[in-house]
N, C-alpha and C. Protein backbone atom coordinates (compact mmCIF):
# COMPACT_ATOMS: atom_id res chain seq x y z
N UNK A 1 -7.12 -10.21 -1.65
CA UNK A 1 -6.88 -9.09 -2.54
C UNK A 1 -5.55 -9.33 -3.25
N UNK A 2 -5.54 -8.90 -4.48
CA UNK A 2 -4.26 -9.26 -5.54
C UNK A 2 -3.65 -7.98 -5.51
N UNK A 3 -2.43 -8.12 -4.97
CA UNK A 3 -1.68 -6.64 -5.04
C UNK A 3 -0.07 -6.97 -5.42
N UNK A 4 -0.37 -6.63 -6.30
CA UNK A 4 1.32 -6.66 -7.45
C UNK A 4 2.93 -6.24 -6.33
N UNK A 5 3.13 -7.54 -6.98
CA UNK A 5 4.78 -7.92 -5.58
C UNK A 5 5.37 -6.71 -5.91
N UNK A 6 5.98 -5.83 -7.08
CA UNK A 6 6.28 -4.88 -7.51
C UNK A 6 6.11 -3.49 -6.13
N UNK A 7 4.40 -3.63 -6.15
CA UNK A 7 4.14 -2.21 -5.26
C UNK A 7 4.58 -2.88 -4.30
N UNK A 8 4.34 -3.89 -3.61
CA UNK A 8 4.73 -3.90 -1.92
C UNK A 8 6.15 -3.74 -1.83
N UNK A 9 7.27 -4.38 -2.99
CA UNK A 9 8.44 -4.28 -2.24
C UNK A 9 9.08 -2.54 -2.55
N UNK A 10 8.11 -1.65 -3.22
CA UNK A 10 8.27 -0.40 -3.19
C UNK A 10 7.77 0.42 -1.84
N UNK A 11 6.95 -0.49 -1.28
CA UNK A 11 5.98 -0.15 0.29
C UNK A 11 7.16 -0.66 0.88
N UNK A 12 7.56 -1.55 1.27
CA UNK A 12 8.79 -2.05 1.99
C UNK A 12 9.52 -1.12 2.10
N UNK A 13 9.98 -0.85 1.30
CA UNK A 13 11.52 0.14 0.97
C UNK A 13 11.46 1.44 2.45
N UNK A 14 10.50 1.68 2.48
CA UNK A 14 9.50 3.02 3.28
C UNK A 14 9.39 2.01 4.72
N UNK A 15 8.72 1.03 4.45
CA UNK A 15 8.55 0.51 6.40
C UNK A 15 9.22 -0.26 6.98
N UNK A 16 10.15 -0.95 5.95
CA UNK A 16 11.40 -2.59 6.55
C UNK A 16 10.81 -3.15 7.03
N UNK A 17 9.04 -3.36 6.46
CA UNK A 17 8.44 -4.84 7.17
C UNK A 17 7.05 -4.63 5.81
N UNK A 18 7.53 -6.25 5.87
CA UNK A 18 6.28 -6.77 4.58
C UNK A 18 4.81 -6.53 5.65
N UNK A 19 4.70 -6.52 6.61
CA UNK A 19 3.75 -6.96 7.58
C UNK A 19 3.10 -5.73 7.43
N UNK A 20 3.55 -4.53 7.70
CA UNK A 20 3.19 -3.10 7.98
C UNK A 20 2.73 -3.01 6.65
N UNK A 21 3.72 -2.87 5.47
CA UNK A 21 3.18 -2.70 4.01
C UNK A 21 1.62 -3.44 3.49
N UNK A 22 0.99 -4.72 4.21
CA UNK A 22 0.18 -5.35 4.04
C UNK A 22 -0.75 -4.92 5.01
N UNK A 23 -0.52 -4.24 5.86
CA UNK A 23 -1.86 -3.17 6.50
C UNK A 23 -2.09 -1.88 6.89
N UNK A 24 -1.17 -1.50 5.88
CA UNK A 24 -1.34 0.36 4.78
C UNK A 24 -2.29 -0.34 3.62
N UNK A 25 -1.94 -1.17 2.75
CA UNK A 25 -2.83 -1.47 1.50
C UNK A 25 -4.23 -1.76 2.35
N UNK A 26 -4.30 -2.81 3.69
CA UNK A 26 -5.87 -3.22 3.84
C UNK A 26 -6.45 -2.05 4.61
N UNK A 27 -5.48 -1.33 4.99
CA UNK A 27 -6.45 0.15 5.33
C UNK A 27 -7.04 0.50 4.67
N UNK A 28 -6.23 1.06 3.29
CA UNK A 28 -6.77 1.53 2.18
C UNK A 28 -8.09 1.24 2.06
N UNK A 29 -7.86 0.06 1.57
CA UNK A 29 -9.00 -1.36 1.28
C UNK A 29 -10.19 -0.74 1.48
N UNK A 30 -9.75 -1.18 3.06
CA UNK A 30 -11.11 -0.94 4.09
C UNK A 30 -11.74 0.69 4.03
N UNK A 31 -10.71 1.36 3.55
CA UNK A 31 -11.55 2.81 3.27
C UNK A 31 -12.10 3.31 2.22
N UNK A 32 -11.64 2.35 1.45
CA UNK A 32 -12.27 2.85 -0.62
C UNK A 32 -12.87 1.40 -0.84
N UNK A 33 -13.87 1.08 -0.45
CA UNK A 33 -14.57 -0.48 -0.96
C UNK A 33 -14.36 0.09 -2.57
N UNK A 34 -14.54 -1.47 -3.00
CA UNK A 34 -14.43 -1.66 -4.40
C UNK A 34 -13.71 -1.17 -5.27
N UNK A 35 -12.41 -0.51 -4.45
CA UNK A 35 -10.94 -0.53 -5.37
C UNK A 35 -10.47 -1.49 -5.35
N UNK A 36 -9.60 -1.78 -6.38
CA UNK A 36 -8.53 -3.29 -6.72
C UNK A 36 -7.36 -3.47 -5.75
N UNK A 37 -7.03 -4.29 -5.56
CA UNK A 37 -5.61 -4.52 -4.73
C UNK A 37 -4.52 -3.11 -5.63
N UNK A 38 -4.45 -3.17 -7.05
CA UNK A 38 -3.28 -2.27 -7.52
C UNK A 38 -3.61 -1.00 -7.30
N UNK A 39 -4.88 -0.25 -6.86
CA UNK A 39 -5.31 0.89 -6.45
C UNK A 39 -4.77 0.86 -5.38
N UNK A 40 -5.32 0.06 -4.45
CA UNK A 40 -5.04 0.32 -3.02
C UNK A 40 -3.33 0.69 -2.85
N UNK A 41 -2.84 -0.41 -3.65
CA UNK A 41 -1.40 -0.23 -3.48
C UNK A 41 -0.87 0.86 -3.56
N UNK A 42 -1.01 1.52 -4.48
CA UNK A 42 -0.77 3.03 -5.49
C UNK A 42 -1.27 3.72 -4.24
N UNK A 43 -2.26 4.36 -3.69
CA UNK A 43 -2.72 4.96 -2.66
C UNK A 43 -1.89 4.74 -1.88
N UNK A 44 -1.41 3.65 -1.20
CA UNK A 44 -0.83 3.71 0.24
C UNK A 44 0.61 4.05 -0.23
N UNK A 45 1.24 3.61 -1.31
CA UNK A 45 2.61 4.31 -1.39
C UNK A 45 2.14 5.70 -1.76
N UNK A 46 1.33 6.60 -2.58
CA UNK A 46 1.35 7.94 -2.64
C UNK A 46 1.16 8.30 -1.20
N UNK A 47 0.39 7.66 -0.13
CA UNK A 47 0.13 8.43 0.74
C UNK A 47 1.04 8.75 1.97
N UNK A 48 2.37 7.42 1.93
CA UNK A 48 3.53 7.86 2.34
C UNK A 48 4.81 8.62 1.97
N UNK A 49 4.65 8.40 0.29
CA UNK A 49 5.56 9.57 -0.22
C UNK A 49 5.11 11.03 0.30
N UNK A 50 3.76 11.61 0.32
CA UNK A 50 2.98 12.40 0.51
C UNK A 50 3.90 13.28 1.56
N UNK A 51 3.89 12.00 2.48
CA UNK A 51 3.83 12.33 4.52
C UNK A 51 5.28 12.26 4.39
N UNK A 52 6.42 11.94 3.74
CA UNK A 52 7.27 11.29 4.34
C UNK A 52 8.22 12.84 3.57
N UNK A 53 7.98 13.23 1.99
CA UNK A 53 9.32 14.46 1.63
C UNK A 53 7.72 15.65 1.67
């Protein structure tokens, strides 16, 4: 899956691990078949801004 370096190191910022940020997006993934890597991305950072203020 192609997911723009941009969103992850904005996912980073939130978990201090590339590792974690790369399985929030394949959660996603795995829960919305046939969204793009830049969807997924977008989802998993809205869904910790969401949870987090």
């Amino acid at each position: 899956m192609d997911v723009p370096t941009a969103l992850l190191l904005k996912l980073d910022r939130y978990t201090y691990d590339r590792e974690i940020s790369n399985r929030l997006v394949l959660k996603v993934a795995n829960n919305n078949p046939g969204k793009d890597g830049h969807w997924c991305a977008e989802k998993a950072l809205w869904d910790i801004e969401r949870d987090r203020y």
